[in-house]
N, C-alpha and C. Protein backbone atom coordinates (compact mmCIF):
# COMPACT_ATOMS: atom_id res chain seq x y z
N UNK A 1 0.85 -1.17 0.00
CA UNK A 1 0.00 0.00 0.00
C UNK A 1 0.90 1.24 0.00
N UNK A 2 0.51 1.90 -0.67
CA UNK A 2 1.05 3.28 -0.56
C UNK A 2 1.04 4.30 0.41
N UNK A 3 2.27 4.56 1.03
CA UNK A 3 1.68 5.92 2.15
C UNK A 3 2.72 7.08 1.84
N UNK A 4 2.02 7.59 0.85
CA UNK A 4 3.02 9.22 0.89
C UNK A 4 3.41 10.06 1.98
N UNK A 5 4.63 10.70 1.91
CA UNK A 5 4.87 11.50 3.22
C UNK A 5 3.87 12.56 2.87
N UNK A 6 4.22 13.62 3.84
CA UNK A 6 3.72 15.07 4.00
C UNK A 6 4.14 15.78 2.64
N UNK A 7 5.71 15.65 2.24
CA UNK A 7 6.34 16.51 1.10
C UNK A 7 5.40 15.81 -0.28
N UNK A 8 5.44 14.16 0.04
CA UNK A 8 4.65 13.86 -1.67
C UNK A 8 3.52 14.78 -1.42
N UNK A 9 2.46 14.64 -0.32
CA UNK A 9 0.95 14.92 -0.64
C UNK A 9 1.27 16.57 -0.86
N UNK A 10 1.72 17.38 -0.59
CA UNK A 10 2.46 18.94 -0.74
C UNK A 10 2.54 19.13 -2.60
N UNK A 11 3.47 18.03 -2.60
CA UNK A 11 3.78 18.60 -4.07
C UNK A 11 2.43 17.83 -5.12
N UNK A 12 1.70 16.79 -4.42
CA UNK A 12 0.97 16.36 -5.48
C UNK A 12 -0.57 17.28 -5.57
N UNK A 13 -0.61 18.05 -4.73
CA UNK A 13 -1.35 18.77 -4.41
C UNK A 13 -1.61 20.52 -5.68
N UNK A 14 -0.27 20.87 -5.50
CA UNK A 14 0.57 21.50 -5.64
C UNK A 14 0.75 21.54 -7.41
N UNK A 15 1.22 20.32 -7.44
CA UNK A 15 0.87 19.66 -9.45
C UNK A 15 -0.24 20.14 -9.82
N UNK A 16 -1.00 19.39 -8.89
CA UNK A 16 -2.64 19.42 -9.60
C UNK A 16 -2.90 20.79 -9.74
N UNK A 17 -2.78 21.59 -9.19
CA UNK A 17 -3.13 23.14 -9.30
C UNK A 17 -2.44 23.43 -10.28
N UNK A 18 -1.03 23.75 -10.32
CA UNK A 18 -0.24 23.78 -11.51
C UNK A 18 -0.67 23.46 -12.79
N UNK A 19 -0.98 22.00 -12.98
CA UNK A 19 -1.82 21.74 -14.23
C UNK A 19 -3.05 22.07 -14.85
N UNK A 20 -3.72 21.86 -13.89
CA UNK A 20 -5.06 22.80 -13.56
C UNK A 20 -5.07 24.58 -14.25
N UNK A 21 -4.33 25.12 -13.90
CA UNK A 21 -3.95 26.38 -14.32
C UNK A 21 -3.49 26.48 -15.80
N UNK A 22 -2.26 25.20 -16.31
CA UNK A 22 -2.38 25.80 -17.27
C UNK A 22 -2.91 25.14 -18.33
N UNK A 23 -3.61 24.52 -17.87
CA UNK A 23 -4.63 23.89 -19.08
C UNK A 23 -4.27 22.35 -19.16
N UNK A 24 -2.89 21.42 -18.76
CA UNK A 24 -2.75 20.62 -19.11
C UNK A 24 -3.91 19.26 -18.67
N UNK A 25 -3.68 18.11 -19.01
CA UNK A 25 -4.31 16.96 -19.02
C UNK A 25 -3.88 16.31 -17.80
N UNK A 26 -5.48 16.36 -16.92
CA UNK A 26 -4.74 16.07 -15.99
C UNK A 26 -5.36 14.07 -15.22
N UNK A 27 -4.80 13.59 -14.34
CA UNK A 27 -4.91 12.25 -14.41
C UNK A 27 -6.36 12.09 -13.84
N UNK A 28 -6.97 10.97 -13.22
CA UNK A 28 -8.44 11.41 -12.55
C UNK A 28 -8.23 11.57 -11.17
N UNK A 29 -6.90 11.02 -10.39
CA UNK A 29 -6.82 11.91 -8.97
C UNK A 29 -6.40 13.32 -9.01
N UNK A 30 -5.61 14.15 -10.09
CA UNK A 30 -5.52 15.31 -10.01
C UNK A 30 -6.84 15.95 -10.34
N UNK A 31 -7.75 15.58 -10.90
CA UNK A 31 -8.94 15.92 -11.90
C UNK A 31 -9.72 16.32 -10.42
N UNK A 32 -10.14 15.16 -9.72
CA UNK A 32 -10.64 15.06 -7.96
C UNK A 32 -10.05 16.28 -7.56
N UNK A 33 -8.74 16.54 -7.44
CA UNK A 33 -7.98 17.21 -5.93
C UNK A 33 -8.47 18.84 -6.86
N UNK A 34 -8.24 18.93 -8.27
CA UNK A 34 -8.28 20.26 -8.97
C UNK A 34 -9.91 20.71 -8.43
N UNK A 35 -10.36 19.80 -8.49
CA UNK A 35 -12.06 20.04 -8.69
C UNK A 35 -12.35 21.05 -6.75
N UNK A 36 -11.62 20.22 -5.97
CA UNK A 36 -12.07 20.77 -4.29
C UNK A 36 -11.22 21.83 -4.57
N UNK A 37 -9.87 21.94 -5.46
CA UNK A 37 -8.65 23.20 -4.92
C UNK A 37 -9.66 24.38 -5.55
N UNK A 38 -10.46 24.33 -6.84
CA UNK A 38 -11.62 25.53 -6.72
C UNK A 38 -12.18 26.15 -6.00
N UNK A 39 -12.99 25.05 -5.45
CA UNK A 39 -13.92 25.13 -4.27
C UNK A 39 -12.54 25.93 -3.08
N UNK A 40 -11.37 25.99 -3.09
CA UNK A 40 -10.98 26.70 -2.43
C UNK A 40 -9.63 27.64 -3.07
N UNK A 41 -10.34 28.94 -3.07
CA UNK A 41 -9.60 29.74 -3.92
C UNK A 41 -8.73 30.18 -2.80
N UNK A 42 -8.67 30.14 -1.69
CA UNK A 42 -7.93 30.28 -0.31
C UNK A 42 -6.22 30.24 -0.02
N UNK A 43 -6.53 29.03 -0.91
CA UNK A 43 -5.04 28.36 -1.16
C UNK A 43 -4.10 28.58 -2.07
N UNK A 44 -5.11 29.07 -2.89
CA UNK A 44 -4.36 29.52 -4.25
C UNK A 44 -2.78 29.92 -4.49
N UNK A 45 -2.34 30.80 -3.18
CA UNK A 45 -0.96 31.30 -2.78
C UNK A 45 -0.74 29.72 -2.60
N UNK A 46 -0.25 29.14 -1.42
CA UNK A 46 0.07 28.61 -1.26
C UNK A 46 0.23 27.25 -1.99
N UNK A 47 -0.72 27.02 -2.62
CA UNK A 47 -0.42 25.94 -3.51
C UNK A 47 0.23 26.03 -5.23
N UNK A 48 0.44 27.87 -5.30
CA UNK A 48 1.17 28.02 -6.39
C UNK A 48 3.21 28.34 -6.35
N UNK A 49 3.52 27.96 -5.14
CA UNK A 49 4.46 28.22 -4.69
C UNK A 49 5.18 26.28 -3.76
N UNK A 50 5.10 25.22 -4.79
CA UNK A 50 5.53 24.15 -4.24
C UNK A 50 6.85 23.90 -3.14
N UNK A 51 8.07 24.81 -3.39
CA UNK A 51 9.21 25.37 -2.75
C UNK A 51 8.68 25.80 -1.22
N UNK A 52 7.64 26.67 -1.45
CA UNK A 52 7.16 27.31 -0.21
C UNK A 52 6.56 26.64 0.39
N UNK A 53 5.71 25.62 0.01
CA UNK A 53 5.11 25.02 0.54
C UNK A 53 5.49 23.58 1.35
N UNK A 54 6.43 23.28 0.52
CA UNK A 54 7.47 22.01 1.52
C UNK A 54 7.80 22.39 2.68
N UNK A 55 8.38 23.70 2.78
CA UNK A 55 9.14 24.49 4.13
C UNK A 55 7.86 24.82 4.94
N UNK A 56 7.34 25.20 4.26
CA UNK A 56 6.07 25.50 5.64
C UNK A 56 5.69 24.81 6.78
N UNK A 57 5.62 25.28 7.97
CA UNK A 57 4.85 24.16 9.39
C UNK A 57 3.47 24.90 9.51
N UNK A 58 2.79 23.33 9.67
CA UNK A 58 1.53 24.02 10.34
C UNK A 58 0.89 23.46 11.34
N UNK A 59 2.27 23.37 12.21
CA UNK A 59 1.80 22.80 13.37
C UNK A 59 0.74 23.51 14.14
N UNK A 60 0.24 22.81 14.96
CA UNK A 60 -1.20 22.90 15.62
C UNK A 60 -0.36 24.10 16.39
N UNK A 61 0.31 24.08 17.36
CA UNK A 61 1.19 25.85 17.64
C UNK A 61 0.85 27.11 16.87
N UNK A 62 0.93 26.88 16.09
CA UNK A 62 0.97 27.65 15.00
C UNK A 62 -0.99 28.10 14.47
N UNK A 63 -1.62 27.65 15.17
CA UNK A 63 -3.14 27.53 14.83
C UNK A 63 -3.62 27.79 13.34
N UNK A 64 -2.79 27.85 12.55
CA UNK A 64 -3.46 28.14 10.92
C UNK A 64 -3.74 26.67 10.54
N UNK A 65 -5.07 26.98 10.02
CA UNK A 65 -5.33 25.31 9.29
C UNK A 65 -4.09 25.11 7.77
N UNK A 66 -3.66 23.83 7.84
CA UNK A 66 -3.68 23.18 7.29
C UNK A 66 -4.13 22.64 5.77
N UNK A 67 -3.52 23.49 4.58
CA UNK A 67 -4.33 23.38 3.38
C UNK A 67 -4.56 22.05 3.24
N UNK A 68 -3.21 21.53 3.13
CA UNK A 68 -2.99 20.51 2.93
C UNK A 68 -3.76 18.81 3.12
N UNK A 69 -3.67 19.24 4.71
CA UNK A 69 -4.69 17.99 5.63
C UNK A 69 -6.33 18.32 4.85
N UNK A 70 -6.83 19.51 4.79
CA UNK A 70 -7.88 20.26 4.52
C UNK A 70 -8.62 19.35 3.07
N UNK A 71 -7.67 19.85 2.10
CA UNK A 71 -7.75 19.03 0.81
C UNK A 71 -7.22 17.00 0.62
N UNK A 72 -6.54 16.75 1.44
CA UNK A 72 -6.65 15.44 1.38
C UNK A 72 -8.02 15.02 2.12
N UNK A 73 -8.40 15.36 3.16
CA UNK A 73 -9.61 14.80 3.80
C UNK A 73 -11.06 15.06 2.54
N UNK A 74 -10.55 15.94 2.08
CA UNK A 74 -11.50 15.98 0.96
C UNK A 74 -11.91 14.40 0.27
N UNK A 75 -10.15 14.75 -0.28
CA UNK A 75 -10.14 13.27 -1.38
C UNK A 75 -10.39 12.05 -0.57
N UNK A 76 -10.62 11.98 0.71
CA UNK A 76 -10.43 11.34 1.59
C UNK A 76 -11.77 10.39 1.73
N UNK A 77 -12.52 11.71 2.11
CA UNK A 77 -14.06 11.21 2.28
C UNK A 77 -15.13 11.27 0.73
N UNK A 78 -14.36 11.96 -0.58
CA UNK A 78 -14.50 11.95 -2.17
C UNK A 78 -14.80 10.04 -2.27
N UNK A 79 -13.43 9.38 -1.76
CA UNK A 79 -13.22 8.18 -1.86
C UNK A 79 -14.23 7.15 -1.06
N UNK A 80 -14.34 7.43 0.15
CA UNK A 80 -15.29 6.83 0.63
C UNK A 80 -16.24 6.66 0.45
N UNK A 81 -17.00 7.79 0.02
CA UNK A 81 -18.23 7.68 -0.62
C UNK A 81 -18.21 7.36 -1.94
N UNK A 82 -17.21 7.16 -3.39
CA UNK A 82 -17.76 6.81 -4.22
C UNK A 82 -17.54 5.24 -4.13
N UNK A 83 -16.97 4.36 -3.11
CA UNK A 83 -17.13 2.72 -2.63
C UNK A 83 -17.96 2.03 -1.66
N UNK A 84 -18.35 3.58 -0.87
CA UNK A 84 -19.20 3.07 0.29
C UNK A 84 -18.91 2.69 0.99
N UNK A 85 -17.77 3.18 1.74
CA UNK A 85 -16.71 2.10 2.43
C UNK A 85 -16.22 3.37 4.00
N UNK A 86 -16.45 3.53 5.09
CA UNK A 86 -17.68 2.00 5.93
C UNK A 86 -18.78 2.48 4.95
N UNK A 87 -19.40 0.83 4.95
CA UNK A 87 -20.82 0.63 4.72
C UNK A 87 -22.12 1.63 5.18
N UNK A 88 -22.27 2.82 4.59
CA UNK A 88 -23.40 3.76 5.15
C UNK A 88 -23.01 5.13 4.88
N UNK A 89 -21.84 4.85 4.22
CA UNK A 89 -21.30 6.71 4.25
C UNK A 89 -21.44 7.21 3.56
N UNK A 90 -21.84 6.46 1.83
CA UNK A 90 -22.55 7.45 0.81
C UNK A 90 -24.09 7.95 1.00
N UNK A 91 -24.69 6.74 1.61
CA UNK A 91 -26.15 7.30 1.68
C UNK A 91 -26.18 8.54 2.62
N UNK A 92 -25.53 8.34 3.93
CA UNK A 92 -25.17 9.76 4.83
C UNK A 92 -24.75 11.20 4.21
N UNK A 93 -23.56 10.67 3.10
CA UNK A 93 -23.36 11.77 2.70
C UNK A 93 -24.27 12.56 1.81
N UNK A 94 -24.99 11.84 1.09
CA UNK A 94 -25.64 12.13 0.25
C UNK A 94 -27.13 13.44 0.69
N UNK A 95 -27.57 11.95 1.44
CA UNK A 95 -29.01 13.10 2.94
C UNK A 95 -28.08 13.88 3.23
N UNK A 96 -27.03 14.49 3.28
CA UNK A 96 -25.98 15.75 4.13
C UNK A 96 -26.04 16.57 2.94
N UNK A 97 -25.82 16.06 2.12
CA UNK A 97 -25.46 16.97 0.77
C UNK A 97 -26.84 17.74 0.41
N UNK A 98 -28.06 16.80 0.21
CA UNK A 98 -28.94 16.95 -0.05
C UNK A 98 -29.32 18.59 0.88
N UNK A 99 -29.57 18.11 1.96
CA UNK A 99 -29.49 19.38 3.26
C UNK A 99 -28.51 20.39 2.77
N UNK A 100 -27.47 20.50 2.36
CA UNK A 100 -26.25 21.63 2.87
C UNK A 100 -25.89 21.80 1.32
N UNK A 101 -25.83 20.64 0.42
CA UNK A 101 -24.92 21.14 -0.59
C UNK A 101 -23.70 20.44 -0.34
N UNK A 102 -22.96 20.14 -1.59
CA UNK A 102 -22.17 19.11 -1.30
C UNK A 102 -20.66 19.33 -0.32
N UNK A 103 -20.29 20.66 -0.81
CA UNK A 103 -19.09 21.61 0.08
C UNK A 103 -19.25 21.19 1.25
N UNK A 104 -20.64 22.10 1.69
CA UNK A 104 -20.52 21.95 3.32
C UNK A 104 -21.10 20.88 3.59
N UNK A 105 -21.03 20.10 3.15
CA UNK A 105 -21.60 18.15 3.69
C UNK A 105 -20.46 17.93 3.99
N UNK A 106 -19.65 18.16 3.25
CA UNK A 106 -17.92 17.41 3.15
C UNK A 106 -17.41 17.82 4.62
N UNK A 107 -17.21 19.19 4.36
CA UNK A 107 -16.72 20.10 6.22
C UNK A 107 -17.54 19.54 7.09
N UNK A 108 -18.37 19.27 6.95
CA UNK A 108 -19.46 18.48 8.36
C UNK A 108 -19.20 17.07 8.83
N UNK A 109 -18.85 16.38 7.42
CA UNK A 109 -18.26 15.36 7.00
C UNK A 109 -16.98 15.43 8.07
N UNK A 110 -15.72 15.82 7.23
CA UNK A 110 -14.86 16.21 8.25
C UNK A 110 -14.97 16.63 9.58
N UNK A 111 -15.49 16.94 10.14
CA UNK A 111 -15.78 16.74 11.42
C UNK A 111 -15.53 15.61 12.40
N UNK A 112 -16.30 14.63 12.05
CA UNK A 112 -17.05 13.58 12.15
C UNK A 112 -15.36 12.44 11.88
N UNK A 113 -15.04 12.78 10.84
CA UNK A 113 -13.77 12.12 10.18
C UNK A 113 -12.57 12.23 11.25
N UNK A 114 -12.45 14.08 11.96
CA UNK A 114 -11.34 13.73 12.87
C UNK A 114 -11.66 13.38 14.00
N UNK A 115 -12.76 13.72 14.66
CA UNK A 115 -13.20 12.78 16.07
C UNK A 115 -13.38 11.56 15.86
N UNK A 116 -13.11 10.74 14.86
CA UNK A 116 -13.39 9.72 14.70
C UNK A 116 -11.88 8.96 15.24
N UNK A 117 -10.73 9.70 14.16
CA UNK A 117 -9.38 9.64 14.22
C UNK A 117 -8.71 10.16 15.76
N UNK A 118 -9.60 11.41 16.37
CA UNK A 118 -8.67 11.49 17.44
C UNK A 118 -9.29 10.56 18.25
N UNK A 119 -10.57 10.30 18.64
CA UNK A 119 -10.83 9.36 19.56
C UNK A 119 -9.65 8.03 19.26
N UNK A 120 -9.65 7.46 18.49
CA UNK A 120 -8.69 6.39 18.18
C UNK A 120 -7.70 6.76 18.65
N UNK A 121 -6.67 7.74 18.37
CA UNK A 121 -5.81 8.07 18.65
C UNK A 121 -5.83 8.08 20.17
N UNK A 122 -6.63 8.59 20.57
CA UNK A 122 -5.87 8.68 22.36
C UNK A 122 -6.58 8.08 22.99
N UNK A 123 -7.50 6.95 23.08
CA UNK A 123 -7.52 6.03 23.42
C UNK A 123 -6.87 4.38 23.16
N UNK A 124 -6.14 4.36 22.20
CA UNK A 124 -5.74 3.94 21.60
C UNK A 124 -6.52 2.08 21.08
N UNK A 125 -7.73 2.68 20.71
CA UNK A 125 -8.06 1.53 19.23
C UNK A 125 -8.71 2.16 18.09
N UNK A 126 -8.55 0.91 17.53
CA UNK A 126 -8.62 1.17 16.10
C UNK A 126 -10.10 2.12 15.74
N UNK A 127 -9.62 2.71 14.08
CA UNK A 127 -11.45 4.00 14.00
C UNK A 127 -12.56 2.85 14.25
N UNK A 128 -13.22 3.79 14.65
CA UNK A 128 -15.07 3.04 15.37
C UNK A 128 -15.42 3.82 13.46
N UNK A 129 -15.55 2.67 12.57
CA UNK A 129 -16.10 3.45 11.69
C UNK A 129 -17.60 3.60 11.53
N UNK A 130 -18.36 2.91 12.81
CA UNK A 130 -19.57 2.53 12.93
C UNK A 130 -19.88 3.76 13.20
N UNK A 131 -19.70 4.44 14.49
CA UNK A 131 -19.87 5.94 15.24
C UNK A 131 -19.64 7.24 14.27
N UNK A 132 -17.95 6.89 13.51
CA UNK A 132 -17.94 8.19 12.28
C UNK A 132 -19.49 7.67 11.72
N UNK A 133 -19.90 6.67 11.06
CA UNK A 133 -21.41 6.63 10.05
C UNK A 133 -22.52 7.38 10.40
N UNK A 134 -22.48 6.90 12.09
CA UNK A 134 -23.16 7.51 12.60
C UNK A 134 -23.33 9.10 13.14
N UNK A 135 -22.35 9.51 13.45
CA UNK A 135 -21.90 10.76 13.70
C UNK A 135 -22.46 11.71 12.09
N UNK A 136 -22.35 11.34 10.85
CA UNK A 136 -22.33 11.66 9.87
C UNK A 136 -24.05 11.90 9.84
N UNK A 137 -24.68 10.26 9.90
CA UNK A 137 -26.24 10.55 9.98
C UNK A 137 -26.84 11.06 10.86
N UNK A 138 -26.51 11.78 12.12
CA UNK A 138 -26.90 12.69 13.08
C UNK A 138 -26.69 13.95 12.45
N UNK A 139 -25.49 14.59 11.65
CA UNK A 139 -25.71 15.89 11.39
C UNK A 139 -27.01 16.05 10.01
N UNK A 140 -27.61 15.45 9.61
CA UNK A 140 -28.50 15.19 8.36
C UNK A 140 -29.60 15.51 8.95
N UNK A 141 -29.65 15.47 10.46
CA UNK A 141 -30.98 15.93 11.00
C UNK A 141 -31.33 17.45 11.10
C-alpha cells in the first residue's frame, strides 16, 4: 500500500493546481484534488508556490489550518463515498449533501472524520467506523 509523506501529498497537491492552471491533461486523482482546490480559492498562494510550501509548518502551535490535511480529507471522504466504504457513508453523505450542498456536507463530514481519528488516537483503538457513520447521519438531522 502506498503511504506518501507530508512533502509527496504537498507537491501532489501543488501539481494538480499547476496543471489545472495551465490547461494541461490532468490524471483522474488530479482531476478530484483540482475540482475541491476551486472550491478553495484560499489556497491559491500557497499551492502556487511548491518550494514554499514544503518548508512551511503548520503545526497545531501555529493555529493556521492546514491546506494541505484540509484538501486530502476531501479526497479522503470523495473516496469513501464513491465505494461506500464504511458501509453507510454514501447514503449519509448524500441526505448531508442533499441538506447543505455538497461543500458543506464534506466540512461536516470532516468533522465527524477527525473525532473519529482522534478518539482512536488517544484512546488507543482502532477508527469506530460505525460511530464516524453515525456521527455523519446525526448531522443530516
Amino acid at each position: 500500500m502506498f503511504t506518501p509523506s507530508s512533502d509527496d501529498v504537498r507537491r501532489f497537491f501543488c501539481e494538480a493546481y499547476r496543471k489545472q492552471r495551465s490547461g494541461e491533461i490532468l490524471s483522474p486523482m488530479d482531476a478530484i484534488a483540482a475540482d475541491w482546490i476551486v472550491q478553495h480559492p484560499e489556497y491559491a498562494d500557497v499551492l502556487s508556490d511548491a518550494e514554499a510550501a514544503l518548508a512551511r509548518d503548520y503545526s497545531v502551535d501555529g493555529g493556521q489550518a492546514n491546506p494541505f490535511l484540509h484538501l486530502s480529507m476531501h479526497l479522503s471522504i470523495a473516496e469513501q463515498v464513491s465505494i461506500d466504504q464504511p458501509p453507510g457513508i454514501r447514503a449519509a453523505c448524500n441526505a448531508l449533501t442533499q441538506r447543505l450542498g455538497a461543500h458543506d456536507a464534506h466540512h461536516e463530514i470532516m468533522e465527524c472524520l477527525g473525532q473519529m481519528i482522534w478518539t482512536s488516537q488517544r484512546n488507543g483503538v482502532p477508527p469506530d467506523s460505525v460511530a464516524y457513520v453515525e456521527c455523519v447521519r446525526a448531522r443530516c438531522a
